[in-house]
C-alpha atoms as a PDB file:
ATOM      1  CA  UNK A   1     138.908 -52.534  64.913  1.00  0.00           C
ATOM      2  CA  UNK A   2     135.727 -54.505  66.190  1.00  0.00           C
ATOM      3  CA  UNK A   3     135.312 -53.974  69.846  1.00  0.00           C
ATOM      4  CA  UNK A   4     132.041 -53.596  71.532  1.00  0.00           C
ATOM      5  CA  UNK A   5     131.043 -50.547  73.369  1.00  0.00           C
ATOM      6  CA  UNK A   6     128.035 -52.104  74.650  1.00  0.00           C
ATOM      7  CA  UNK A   7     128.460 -54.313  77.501  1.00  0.00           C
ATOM      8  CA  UNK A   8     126.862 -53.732  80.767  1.00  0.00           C
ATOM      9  CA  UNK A   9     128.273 -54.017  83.919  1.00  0.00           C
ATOM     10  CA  UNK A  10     126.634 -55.229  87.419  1.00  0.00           C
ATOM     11  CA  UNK A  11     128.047 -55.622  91.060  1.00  0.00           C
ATOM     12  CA  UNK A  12     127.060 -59.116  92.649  1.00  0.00           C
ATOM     13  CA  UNK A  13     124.142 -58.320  95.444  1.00  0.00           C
ATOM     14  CA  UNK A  14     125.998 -60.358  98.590  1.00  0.00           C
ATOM     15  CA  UNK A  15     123.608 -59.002 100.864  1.00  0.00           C
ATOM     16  CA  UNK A  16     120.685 -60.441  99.882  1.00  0.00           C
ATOM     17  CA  UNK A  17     121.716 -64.141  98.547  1.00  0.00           C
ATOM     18  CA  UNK A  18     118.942 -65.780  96.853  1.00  0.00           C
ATOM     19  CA  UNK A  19     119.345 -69.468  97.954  1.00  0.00           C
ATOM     20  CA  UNK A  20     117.802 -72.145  95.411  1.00  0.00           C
ATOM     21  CA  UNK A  21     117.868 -75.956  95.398  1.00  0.00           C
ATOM     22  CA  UNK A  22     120.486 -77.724  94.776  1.00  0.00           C
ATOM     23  CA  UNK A  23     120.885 -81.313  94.014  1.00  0.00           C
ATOM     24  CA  UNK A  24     123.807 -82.306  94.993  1.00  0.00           C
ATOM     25  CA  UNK A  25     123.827 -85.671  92.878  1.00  0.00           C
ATOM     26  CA  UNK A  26     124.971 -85.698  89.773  1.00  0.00           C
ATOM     27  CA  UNK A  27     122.332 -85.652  86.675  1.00  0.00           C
ATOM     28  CA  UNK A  28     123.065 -87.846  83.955  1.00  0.00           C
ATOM     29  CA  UNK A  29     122.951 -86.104  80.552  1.00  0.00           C
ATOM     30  CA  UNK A  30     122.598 -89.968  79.223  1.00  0.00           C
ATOM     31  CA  UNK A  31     120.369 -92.751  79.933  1.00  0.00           C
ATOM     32  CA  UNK A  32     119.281 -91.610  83.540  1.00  0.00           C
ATOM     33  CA  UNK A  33     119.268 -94.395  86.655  1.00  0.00           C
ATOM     34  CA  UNK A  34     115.407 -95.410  87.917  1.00  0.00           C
ATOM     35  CA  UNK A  35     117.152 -95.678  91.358  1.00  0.00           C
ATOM     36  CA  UNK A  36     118.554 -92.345  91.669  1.00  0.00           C
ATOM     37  CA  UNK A  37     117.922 -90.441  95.091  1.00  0.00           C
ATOM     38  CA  UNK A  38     118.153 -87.304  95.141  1.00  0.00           C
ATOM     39  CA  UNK A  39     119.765 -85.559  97.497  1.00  0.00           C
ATOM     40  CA  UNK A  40     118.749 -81.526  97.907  1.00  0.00           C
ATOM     41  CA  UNK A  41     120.476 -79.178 100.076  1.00  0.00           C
ATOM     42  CA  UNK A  42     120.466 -75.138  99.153  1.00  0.00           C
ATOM     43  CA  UNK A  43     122.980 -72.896  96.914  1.00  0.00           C
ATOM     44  CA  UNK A  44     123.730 -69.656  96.214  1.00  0.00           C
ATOM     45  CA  UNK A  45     124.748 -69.016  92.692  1.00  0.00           C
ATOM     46  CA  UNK A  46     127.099 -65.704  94.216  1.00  0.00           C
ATOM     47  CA  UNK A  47     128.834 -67.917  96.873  1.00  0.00           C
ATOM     48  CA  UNK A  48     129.520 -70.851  93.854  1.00  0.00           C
ATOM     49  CA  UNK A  49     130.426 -68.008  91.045  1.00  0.00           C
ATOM     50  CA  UNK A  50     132.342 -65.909  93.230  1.00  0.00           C
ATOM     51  CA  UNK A  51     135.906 -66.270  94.884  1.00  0.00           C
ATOM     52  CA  UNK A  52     136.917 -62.506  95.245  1.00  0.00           C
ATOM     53  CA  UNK A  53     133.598 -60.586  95.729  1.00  0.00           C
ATOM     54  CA  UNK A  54     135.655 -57.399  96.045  1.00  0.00           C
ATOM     55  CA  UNK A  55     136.952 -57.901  92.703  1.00  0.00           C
ATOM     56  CA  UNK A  56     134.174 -59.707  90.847  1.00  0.00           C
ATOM     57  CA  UNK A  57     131.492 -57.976  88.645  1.00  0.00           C
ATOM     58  CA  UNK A  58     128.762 -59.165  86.095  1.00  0.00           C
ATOM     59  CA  UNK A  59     128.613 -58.154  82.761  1.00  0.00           C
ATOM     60  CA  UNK A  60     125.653 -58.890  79.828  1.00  0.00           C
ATOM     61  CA  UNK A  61     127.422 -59.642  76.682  1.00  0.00           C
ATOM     62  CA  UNK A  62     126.459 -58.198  73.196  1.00  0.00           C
ATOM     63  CA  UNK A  63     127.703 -59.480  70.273  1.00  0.00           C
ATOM     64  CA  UNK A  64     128.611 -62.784  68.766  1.00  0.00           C
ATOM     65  CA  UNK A  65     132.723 -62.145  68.440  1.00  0.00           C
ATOM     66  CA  UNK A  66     132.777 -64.807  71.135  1.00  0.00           C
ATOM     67  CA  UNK A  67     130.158 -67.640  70.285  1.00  0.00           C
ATOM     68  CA  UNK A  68     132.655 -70.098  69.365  1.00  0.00           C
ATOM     69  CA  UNK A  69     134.061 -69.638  73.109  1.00  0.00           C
ATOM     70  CA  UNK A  70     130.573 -70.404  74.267  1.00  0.00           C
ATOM     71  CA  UNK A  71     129.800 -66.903  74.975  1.00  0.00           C
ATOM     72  CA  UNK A  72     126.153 -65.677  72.661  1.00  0.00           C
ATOM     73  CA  UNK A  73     124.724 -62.543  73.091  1.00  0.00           C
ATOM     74  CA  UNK A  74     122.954 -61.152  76.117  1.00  0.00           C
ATOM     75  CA  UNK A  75     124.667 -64.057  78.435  1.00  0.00           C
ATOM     76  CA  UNK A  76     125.926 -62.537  81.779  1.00  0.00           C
ATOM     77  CA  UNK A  77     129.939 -62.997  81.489  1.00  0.00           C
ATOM     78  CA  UNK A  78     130.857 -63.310  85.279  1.00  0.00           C
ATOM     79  CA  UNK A  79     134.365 -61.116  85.877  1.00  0.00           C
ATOM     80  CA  UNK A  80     136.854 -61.670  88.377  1.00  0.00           C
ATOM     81  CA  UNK A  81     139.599 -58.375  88.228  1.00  0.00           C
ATOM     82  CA  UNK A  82     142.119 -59.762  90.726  1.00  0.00           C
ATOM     83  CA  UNK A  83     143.260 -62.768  88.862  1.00  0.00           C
ATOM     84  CA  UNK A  84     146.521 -62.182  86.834  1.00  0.00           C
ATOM     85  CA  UNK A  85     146.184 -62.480  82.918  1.00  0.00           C
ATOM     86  CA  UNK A  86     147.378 -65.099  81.219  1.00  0.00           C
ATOM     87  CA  UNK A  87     147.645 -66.252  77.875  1.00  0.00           C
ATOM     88  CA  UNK A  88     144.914 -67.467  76.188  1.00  0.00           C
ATOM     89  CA  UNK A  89     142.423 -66.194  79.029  1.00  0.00           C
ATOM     90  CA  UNK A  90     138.981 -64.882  77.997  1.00  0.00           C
ATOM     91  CA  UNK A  91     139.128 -61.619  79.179  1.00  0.00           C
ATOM     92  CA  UNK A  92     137.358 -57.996  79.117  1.00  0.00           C
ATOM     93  CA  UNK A  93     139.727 -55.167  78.176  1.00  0.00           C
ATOM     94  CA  UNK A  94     138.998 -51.634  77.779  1.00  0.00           C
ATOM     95  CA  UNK A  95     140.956 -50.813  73.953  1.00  0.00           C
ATOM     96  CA  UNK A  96     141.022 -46.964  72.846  1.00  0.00           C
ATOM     97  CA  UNK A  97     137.704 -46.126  75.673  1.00  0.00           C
ATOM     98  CA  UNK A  98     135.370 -49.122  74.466  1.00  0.00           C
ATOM     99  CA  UNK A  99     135.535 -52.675  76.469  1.00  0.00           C
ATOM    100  CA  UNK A 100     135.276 -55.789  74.213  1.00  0.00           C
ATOM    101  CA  UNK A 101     135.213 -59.554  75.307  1.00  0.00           C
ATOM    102  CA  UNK A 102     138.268 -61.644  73.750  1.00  0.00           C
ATOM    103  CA  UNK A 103     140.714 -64.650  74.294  1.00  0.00           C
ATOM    104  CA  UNK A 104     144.712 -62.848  75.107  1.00  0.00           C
ATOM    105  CA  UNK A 105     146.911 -64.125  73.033  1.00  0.00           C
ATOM    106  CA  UNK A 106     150.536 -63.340  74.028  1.00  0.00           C
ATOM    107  CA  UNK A 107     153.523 -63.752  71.174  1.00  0.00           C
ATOM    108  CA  UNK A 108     157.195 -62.683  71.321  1.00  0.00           C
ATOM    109  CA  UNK A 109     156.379 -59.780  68.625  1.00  0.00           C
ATOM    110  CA  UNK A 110     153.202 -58.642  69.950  1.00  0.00           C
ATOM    111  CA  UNK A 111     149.698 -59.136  72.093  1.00  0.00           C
ATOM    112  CA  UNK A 112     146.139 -59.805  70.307  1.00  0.00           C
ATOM    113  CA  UNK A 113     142.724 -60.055  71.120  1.00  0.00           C
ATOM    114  CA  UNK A 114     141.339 -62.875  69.696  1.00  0.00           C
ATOM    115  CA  UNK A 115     137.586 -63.456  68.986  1.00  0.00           C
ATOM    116  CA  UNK A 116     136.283 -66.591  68.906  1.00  0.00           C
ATOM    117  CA  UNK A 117     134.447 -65.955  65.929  1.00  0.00           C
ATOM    118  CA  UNK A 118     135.768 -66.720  61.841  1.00  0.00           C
ATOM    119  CA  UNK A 119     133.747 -63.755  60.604  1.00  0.00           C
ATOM    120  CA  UNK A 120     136.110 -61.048  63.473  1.00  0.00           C
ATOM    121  CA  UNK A 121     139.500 -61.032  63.075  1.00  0.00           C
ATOM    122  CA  UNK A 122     141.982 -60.449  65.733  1.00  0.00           C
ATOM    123  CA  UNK A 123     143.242 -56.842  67.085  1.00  0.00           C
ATOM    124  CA  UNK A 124     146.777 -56.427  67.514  1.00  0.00           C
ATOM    125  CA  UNK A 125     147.565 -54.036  70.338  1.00  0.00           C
ATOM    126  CA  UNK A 126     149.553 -51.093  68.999  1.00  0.00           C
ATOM    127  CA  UNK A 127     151.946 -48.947  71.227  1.00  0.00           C
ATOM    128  CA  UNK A 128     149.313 -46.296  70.521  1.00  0.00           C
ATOM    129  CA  UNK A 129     146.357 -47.965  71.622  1.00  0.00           C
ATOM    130  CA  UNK A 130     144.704 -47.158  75.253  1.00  0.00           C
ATOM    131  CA  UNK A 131     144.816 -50.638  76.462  1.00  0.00           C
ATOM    132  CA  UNK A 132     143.782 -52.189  79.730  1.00  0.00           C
ATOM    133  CA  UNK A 133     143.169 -56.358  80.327  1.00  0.00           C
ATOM    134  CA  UNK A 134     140.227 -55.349  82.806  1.00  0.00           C
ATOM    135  CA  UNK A 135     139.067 -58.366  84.295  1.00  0.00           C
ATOM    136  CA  UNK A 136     138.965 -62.718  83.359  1.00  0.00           C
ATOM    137  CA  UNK A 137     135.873 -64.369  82.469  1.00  0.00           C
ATOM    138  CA  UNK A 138     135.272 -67.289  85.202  1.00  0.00           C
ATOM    139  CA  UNK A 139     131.636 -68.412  83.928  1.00  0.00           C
ATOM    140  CA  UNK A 140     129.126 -67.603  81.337  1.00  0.00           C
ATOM    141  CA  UNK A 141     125.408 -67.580  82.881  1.00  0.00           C
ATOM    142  CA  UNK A 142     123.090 -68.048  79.858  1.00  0.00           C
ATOM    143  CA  UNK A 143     120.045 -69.031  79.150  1.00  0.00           C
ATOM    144  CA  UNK A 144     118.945 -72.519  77.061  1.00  0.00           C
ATOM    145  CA  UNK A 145     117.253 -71.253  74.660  1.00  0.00           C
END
């Protein structure tokens, strides 16, 4: 089984927002408009990121089970833990005392973890495993490298 007990875990800092600029037109990621005015007002990455702060935590990925989900190692996974599972969610679930980041995939016979990743393959959950769906991924922060 490939799970990784290496991801850290951080609580969101809601008292002390960092506001940035924002521009709230859009940019163009073709040929960009001369005439474009830009319009800046302020944002708070927490307040966009978050819709249950009780419930939501940050995470740092390690690993690359997930890359082909967008997720590379040492991008902060943010988690939201009151949103239901559902199939096909990327999710963090604790498996036999170690947390790993993988897509739920739900069948008749069974339920897998499914990385996102040809070189992984997937983990069927056994009746004997120690198996929790902790939390849903709702954005990867990451750096352009």
């Amino acid at each position: 089984m490939q799970v990784n007990p290496k991801i850290t875990f951080f609580v969101p800092d809601f008292d002390n927002p960092m506001e940035t600029s924002f521009i709230s037109s859009e940019i163009k990621a073709g040929f960009p408009s001369p005439a474009a005015d830009f319009e800046e007002s302020k944002v708070s990455l927490d307040h966009l990121l978050i819709k249950n702060k009780e419930a939501t935590f940050y995470a740092k990925a390690s690993g690359n089970s997930m890359i082909g989900a967008g997720i590379d190692d040492g991008d902060i996974l943010v988690i939201d833990r009151s949103l239901e599972p559902r199939n096909n969610a990327v999710s963090v679930c604790f498996i036999d005392g170690e947390f790993t980041v993988k897509r739920i995939k739900k069948t008749e016979e069974a339920i897998f973890l499914i990385p996102e990743n040809p070189n992984y393959a997937p983990i069927q959950i056994e009746p004997h495993n120690e198996f929790i769906i902790w939390g849903i991924v709702t954005y990867v922060i990451k750096q352009i490298k």
